[in-house]
Protein backbone atom coordinates (compact mmCIF):
# COMPACT_ATOMS: atom_id res chain seq x y z
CA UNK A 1 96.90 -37.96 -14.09
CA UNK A 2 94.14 -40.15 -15.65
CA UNK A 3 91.81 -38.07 -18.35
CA UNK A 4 88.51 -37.74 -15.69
CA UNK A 5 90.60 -36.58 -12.67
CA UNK A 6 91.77 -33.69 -14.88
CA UNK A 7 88.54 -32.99 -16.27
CA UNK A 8 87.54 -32.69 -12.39
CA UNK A 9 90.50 -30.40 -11.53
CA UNK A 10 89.48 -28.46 -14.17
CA UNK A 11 86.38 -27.56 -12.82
CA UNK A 12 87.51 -27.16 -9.47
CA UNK A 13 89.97 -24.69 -10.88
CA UNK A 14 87.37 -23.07 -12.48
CA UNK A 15 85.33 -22.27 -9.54
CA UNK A 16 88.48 -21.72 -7.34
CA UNK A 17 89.26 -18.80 -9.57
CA UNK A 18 85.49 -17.35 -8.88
CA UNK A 19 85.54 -17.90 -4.87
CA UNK A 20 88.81 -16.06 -5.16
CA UNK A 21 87.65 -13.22 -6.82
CA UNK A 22 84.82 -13.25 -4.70
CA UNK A 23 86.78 -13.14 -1.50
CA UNK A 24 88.94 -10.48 -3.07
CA UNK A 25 87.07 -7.34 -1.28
CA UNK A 26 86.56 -9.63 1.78
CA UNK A 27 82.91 -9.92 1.79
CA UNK A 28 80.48 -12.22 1.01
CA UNK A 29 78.02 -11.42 -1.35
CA UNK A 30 74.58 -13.31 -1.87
CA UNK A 31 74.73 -12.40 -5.20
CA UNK A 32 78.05 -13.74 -5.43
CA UNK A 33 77.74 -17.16 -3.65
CA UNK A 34 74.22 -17.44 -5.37
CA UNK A 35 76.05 -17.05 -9.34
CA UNK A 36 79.05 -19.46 -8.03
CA UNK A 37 76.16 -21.87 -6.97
CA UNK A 38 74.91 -22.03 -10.39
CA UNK A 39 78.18 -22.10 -12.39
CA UNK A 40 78.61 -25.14 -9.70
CA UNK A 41 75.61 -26.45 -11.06
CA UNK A 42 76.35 -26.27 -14.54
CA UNK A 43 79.40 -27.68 -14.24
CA UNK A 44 78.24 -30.72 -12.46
CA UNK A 45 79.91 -29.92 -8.89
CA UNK A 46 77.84 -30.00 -5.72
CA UNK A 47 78.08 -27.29 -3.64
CA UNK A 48 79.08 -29.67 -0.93
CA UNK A 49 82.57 -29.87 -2.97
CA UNK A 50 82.07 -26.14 -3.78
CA UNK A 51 82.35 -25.34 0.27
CA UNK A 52 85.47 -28.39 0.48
CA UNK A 53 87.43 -26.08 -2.17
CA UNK A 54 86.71 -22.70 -0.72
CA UNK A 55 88.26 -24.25 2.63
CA UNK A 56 90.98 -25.77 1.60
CA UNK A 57 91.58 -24.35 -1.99
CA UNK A 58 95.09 -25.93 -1.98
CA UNK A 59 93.94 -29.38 -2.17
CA UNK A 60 92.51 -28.33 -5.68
CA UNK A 61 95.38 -29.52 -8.39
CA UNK A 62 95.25 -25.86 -10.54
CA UNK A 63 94.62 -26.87 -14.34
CA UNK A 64 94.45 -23.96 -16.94
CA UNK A 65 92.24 -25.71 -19.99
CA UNK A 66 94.18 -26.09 -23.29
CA UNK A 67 91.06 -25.31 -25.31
CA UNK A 68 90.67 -21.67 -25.75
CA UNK A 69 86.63 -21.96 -25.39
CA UNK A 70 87.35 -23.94 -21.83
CA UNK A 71 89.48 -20.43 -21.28
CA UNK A 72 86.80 -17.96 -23.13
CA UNK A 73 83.90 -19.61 -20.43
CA UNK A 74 86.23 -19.11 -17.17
CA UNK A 75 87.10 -15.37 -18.40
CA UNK A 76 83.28 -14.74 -19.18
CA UNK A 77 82.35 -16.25 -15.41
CA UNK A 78 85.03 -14.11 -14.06
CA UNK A 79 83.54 -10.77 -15.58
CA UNK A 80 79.90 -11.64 -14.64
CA UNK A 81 80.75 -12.55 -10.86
CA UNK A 82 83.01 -8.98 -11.59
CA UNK A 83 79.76 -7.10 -12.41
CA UNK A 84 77.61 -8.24 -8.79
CA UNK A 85 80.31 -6.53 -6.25
């Protein structure tokens, strides 16, 4: 796998890993889709990608980051999306 299509999965696995918390309960939350939206954003992902991966979420290649930081920022995302349900 060439160096920018991991760098891509790796985002996609970080969102992945929010819409699946956020479907956890089985409802959608505005606050929920709104926070996911901007975590999107930071990371560079539309939310026209954001919508392909929440539809077909095994299409995403599941990449944990090396980097404990990478790790620290998906665990931090995780606990703030925790805190709107």
């Amino acid at each position: 796998m060439i160096e920018q299509d991991r760098e891509l999965n790796k985002k996609k696995t970080h969102l992945l890993m929010l819409l699946m918390l956020a479907e956890a309960d089985d409802h959608d939350h505005d606050l929920e889709l709104m926070f996911i939206s901007k975590v999107a954003s930071r990371l560079g992902v539309s939310n026209e990608e954001v919508a392909r991966i929440d539809k077909n979420p095994e299409t995403v290649t599941f990449i944990i980051p090396k980097m404990e930081h990478e790790r620290m920022e998906i665990l931090y995302d995780l606990l703030f999306l925790m805190k709107f349900d």
